[in-house]
Protein backbone atom coordinates (compact mmCIF):
# COMPACT_ATOMS: atom_id res chain seq x y z
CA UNK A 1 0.00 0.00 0.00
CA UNK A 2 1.28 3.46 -0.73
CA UNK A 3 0.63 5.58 2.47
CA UNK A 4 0.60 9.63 1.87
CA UNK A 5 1.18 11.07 5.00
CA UNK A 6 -0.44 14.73 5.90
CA UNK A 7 0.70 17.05 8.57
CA UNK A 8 1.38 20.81 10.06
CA UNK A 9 5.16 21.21 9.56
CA UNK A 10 4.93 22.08 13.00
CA UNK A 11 4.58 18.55 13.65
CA UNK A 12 7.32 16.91 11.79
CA UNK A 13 9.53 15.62 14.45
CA UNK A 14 6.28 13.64 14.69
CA UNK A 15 6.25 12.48 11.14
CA UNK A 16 10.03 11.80 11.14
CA UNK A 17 9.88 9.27 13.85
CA UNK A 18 6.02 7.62 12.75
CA UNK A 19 8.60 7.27 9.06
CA UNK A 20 11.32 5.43 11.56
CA UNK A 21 8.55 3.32 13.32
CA UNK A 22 7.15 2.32 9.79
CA UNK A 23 11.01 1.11 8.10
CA UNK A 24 10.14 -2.10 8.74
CA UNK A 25 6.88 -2.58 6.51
CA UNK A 26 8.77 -0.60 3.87
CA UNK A 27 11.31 -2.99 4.02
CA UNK A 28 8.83 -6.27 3.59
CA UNK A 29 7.71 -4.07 0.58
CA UNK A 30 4.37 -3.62 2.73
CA UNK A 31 3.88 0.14 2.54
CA UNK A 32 5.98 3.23 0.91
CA UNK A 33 5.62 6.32 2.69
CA UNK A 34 5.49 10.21 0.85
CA UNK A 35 5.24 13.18 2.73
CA UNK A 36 6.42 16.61 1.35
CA UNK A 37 9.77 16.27 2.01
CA UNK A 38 9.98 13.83 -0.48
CA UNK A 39 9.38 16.03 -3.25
CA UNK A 40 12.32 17.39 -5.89
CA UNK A 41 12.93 21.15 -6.36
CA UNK A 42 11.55 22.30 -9.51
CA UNK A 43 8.62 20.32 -8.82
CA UNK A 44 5.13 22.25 -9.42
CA UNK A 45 3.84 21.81 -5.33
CA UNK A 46 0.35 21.82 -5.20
CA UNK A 47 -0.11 19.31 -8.92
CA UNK A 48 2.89 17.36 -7.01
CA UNK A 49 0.94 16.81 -3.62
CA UNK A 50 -2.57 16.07 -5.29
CA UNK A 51 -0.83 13.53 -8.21
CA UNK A 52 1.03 11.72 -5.24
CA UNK A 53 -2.46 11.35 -3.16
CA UNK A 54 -4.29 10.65 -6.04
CA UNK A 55 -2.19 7.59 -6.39
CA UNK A 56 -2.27 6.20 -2.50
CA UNK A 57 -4.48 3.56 -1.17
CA UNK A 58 -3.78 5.17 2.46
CA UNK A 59 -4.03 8.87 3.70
CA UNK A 60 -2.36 9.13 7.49
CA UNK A 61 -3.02 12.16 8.82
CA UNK A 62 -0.88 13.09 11.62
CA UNK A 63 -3.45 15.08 13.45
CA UNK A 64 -2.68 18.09 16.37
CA UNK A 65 -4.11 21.40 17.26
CA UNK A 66 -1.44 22.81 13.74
CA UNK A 67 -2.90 19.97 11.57
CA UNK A 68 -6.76 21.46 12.82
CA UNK A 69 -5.82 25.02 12.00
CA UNK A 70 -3.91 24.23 8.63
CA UNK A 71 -6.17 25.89 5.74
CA UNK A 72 -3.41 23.11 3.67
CA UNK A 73 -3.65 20.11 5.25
CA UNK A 74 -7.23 20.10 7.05
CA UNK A 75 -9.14 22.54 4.21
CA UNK A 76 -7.61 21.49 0.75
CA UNK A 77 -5.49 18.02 1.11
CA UNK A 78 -7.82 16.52 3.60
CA UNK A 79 -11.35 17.45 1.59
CA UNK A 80 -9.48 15.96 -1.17
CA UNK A 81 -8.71 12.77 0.91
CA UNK A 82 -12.74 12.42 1.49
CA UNK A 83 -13.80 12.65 -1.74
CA UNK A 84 -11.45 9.44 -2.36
CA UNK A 85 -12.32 7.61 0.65
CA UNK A 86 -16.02 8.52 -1.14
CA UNK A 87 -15.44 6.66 -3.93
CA UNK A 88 -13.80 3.72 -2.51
CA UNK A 89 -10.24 4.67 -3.89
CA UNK A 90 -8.30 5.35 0.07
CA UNK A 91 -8.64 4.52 3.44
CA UNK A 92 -8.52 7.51 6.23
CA UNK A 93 -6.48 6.51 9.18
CA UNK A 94 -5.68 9.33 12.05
CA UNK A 95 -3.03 9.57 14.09
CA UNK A 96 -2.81 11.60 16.68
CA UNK A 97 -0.20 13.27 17.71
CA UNK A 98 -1.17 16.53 20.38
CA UNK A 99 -4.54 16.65 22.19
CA UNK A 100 -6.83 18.44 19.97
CA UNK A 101 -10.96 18.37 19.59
CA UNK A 102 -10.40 15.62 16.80
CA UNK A 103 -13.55 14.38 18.20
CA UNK A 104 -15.28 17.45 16.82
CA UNK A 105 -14.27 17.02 13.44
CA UNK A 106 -14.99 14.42 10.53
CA UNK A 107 -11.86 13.01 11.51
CA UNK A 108 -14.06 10.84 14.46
CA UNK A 109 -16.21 8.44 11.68
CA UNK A 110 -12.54 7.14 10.56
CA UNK A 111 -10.04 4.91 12.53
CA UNK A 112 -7.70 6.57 15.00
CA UNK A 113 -4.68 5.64 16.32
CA UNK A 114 -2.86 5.17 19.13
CA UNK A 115 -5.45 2.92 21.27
CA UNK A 116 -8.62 4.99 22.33
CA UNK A 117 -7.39 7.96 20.29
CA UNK A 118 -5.12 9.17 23.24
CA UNK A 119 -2.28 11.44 22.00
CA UNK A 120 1.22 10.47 21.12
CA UNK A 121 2.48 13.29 23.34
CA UNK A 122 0.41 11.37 26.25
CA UNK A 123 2.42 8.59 26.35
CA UNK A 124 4.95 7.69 29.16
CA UNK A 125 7.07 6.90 25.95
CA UNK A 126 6.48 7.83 22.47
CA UNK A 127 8.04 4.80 20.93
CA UNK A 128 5.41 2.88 23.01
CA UNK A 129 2.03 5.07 21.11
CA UNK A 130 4.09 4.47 17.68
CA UNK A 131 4.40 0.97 18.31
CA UNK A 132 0.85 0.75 18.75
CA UNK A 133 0.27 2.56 15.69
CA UNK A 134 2.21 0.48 13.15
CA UNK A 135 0.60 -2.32 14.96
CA UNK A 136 -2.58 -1.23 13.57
CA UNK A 137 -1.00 -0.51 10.00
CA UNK A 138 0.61 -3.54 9.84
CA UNK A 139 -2.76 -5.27 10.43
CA UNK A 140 -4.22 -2.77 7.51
CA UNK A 141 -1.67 -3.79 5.05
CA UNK A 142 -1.71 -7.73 6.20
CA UNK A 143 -5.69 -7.34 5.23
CA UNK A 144 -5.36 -5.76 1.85
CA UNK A 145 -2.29 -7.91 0.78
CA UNK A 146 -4.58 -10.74 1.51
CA UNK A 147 -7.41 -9.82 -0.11
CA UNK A 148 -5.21 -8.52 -3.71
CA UNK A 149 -5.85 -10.67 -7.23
CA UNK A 150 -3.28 -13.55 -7.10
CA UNK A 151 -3.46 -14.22 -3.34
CA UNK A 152 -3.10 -17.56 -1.90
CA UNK A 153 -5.65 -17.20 0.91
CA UNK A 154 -8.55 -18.20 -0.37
CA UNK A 155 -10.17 -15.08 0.48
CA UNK A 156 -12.24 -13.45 -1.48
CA UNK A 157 -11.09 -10.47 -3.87
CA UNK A 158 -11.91 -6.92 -2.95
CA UNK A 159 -13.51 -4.91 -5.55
CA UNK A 160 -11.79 -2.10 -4.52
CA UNK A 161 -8.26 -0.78 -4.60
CA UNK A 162 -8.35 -1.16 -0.96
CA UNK A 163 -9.37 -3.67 1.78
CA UNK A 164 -10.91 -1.34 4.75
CA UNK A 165 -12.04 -3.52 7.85
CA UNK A 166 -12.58 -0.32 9.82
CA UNK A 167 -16.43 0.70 9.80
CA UNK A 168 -17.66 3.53 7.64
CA UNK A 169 -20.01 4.66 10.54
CA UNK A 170 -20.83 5.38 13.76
CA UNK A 171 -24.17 5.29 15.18
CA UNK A 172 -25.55 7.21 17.74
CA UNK A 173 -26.26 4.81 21.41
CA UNK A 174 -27.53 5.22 24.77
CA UNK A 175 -25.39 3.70 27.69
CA UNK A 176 -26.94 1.80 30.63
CA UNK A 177 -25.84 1.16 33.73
CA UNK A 178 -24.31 -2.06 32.67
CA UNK A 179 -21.93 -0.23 30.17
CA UNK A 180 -20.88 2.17 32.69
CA UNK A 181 -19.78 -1.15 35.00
CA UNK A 182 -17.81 -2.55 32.40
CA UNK A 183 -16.37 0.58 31.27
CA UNK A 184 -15.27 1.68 35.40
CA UNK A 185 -13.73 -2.39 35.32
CA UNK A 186 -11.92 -2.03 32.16
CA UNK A 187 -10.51 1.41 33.62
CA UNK A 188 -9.52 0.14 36.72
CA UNK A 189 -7.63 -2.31 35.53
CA UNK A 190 -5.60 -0.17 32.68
CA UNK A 191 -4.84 1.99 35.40
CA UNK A 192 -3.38 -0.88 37.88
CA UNK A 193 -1.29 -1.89 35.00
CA UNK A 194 -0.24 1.43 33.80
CA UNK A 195 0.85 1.78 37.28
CA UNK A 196 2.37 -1.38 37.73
CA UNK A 197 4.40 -0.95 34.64
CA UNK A 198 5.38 2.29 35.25
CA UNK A 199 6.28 1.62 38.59
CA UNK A 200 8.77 -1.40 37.04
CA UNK A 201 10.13 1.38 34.41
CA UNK A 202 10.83 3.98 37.31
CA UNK A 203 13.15 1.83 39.79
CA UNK A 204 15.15 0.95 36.63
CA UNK A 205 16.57 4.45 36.68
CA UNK A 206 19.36 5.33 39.04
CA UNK A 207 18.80 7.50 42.11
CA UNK A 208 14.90 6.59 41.49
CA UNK A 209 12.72 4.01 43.26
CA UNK A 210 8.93 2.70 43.51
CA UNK A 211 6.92 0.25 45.37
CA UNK A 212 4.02 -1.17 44.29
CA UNK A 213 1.34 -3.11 46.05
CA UNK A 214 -2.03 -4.46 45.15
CA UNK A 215 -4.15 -3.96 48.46
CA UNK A 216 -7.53 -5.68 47.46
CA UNK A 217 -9.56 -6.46 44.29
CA UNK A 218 -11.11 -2.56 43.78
CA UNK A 219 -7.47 -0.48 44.97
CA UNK A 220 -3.53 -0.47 45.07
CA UNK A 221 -1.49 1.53 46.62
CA UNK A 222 2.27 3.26 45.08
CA UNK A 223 5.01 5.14 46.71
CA UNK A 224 7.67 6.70 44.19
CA UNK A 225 11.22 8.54 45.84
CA UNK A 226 13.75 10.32 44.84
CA UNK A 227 16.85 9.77 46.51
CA UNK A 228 18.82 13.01 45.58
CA UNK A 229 15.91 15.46 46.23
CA UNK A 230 15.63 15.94 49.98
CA UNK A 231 11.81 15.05 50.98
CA UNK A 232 11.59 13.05 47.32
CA UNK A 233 8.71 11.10 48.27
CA UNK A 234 5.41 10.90 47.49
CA UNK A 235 2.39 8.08 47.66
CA UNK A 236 -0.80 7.27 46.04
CA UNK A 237 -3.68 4.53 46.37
CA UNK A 238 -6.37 4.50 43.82
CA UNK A 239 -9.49 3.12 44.60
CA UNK A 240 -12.50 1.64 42.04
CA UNK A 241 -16.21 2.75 43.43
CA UNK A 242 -19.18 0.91 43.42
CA UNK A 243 -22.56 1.76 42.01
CA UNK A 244 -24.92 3.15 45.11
CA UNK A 245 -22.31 3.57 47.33
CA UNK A 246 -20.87 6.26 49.40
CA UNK A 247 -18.11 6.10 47.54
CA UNK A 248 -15.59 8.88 45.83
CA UNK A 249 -16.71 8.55 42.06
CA UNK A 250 -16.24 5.50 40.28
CA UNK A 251 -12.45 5.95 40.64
CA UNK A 252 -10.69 8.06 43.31
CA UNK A 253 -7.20 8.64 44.60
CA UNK A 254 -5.47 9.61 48.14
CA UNK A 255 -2.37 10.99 48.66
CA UNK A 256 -0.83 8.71 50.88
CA UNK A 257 0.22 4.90 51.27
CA UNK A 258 -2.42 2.60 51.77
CA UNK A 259 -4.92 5.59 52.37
CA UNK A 260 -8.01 4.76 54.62
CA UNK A 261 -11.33 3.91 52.49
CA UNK A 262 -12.91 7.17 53.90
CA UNK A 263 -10.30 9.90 52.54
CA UNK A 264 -9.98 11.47 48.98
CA UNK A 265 -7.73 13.81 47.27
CA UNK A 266 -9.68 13.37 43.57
CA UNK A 267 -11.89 11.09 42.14
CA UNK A 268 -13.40 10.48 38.56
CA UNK A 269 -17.07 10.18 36.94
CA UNK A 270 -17.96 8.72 34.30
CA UNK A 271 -19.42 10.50 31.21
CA UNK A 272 -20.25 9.86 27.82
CA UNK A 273 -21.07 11.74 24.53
CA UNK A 274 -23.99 9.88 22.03
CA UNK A 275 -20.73 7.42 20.91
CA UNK A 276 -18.68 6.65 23.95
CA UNK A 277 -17.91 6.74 27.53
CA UNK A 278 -15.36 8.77 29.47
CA UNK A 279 -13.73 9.45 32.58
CA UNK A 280 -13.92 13.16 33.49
CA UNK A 281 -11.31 14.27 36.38
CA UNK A 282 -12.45 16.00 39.78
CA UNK A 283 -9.89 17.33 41.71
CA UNK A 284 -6.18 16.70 41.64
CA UNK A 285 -2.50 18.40 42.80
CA UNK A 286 -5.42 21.03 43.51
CA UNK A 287 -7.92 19.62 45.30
CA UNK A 288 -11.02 20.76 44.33
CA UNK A 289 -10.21 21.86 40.56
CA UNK A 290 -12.21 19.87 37.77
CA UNK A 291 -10.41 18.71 34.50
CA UNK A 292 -12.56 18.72 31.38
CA UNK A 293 -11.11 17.04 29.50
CA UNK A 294 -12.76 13.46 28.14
CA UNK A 295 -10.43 11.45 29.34
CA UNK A 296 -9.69 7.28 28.41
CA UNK A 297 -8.26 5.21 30.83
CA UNK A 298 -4.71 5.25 29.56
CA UNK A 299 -5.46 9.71 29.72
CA UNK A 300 -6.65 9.29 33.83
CA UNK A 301 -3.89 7.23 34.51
CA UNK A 302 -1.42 9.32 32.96
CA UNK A 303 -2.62 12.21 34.77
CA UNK A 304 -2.31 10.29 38.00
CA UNK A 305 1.20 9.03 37.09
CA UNK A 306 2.47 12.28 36.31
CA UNK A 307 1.36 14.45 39.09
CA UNK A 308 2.76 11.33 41.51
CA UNK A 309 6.54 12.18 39.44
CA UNK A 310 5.97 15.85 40.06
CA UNK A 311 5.39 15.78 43.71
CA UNK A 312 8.38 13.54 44.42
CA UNK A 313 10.72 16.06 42.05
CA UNK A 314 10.74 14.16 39.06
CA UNK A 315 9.83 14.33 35.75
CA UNK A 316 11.03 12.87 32.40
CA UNK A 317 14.11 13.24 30.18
C-alpha cells in the first residue's frame, strides 16, 4: 500500500519518527511512505501533492491542534482525501499526535490511532504510542495484501483498490448502567497496570525508586522517591467505586500509602457523549479543581502518574 502522510510542519519531528517506526513494513515491501519532504525542487507543489495522493491507497493524517488550523492540510489536502475515501479509492487513518478536539471534526467516523485515540504526546514513551500505531498498519496492510488478485488465501477479492475492515459509521447509542460497569472495570484495571508498569520502568533508573502493592480487588497503593531530592517522596492509592455507594466517584485517589477507604484527594465520573464513555477528572494536585477534559483510561492514569513524578521532584528526560 502506498501511504501519503499529511501534517502541520509544525509537527514533523512527529512524522520523522512515525517514518522510523514504519522502516520495517517498507522494508517487507508492505507500505511506501510520501510526505512533502519527499518532493524534488523544480517540482510544481500543489499538482505534485494532489498527483502523489491521487495515487495512495492510504491517507495518514498526523493530526494536532497545527494539523486542525492548517487551511493546507485540514481545508484542501484533507477534503481531497474524502472525496477518495467517497469513492472507494483510500482509506482515512488518524493519528494523533497533540490533544486536539479531533472528536469534533470528521476526523471521528474514521479509525484513529494510538489505542482509544489518546495522544502520542500522552504517552509515558512515544516509541510505546508508535508501536501501537504500526501495529494497527501492519494489520491494515496484512488485510489488503490478503485480499489482492493472485493471493493464496482463499479469500475473497476486494472490488476495490483497498481492503478497509474499519467501519464507515458510527451510530448514535444510549449507555446503561451495565456499560458504565464494564467501562469503570476495564478502567480500573488499565490503570493498575499502567501503574504497575510504570512503577517497574521507574526503579530501573538510578537515584529513582517505587513500590508497588495491590491492596484488594477494587485499589492499590504506590510510593515513588527520589533519593537526591531531599523530601523526594510521594504516595498514592487509587481506589474503584461501586454503584450506590458512598463512595468517591467511580475511581478516586489519596495521597498517601495505603490511604483509609474514607479519605480522597480526587476522584473520577464517568461521562459519555452519544458514541462513547469517558472518565472526566475531579480534583487533583489542587484539590477541588475539575479537568474537562474526556479522558480514556490510559489519559486518567497518565494524569495520575504524572502528578505522583511531580510531587516527588521528578519528571522525564
Amino acid at each position: 500500500m502506498k501511504a501519503f502522510i499529511s501534517y502541520a510542519h509544525e509537527d514533523e519531528r512527529y512524522v520523522e519518527r512515525l517514518r522510523k517506526h514504519m522502516a520495517a513494513l517498507e522494508r517487507e515491501g508492505s507500505v511506501t511512505s510520501f510526505y512533502d519532504r519527499l518532493i524534488t525542487a523544480g517540482s510544481l507543489l500543489d499538482d505534485t501533492i494532489l498527483a502523489e495522493l491521487d495515487s495512495a491507497q492510504l491517507f495518514l493524517c498526523v493530526v494536532s491542534p497545527d494539523f486542525i488550523a492548517s487551511g493546507y492540510c485540514y481545508d484542501k489536502e484533507l477534503q481531497h482525501a474524502f472525496a477518495l475515501q467517497e469513492a472507494g479509492n483510500l482509506q482515512i487513518v488518524s493519528v494523533i499526535v497533540e490533544p486536539c478536539e479531533w472528536l469534533e471534526t470528521p476526523l471521528s467516523r474514521f479509525m484513529v490511532t494510538p489505542r482509544d485515540g489518546m495522544a502520542v504526546a500522552l504517552w509515558d514513551n512515544e516509541n510505546m504510542a508508535f508501536l501501537n500505531v504500526i501495529s494497527e498498519l501492519r494489520r491494515i496492510t496484512s488485510d489488503h495484501g490478503s485480499k489482492q488478485p493472485g493471493n493464496d488465501s482463499g479469500a475473497p477479492v476486494s472490488s476495490s483498490p483497498i481492503a478497509s475492515e474499519s467501519p464507515k459509521y458510527i451510530a448514535k447509542r444510549s449507555f446503561d448502567e451495565i456499560d458504565k460497569i464494564k467501562f469503570r472495570e476495564q478502567g480500573y484495571a488499565e490503570i493498575f497496570q499502567y501503574f504497575e508498569r510504570s512503577c517497574r520502568e521507574l526503579s530501573q533508573t538510578s537515584g529513582l525508586s517505587a513500590t508497588f502493592r495491590k491492596l484488594n480487588e477494587y485499589s492499590f497503593t504506590c510510593t515513588v522517591m527520589n533519593e537526591s531530592f531531599g523530601r523526594g517522596i510521594a504516595h498514592i492509592t487509587v481506589r474503584m467505586g461501586s454503584s450506590g455507594a458512598a463512595s468517591f466517584g467511580d475511581l478516586s485517589w489519596s495521597n498517601q500509602e495505603n490511604a483509609a477507604d474514607g479519605s480522597s484527594n480526587g476522584w473520577c465520573s464517568i461521562g459519555h457523549t452519544d458514541y462513547s464513555l469517558y472518565f472526566e477528572v475531579h480534583g487533583g494536585p489542587l484539590f477541588g479543581t475539575s479537568r474537562k477534559e474526556q479522558l480514556s483510561p490510559d489519559g486518567v492514569a497518565k494524569f495520575l502518574w504524572d502528578s505522583l513524578l511531580e510531587q516527588a521532584g521528578i519528571s522525564y528526560a
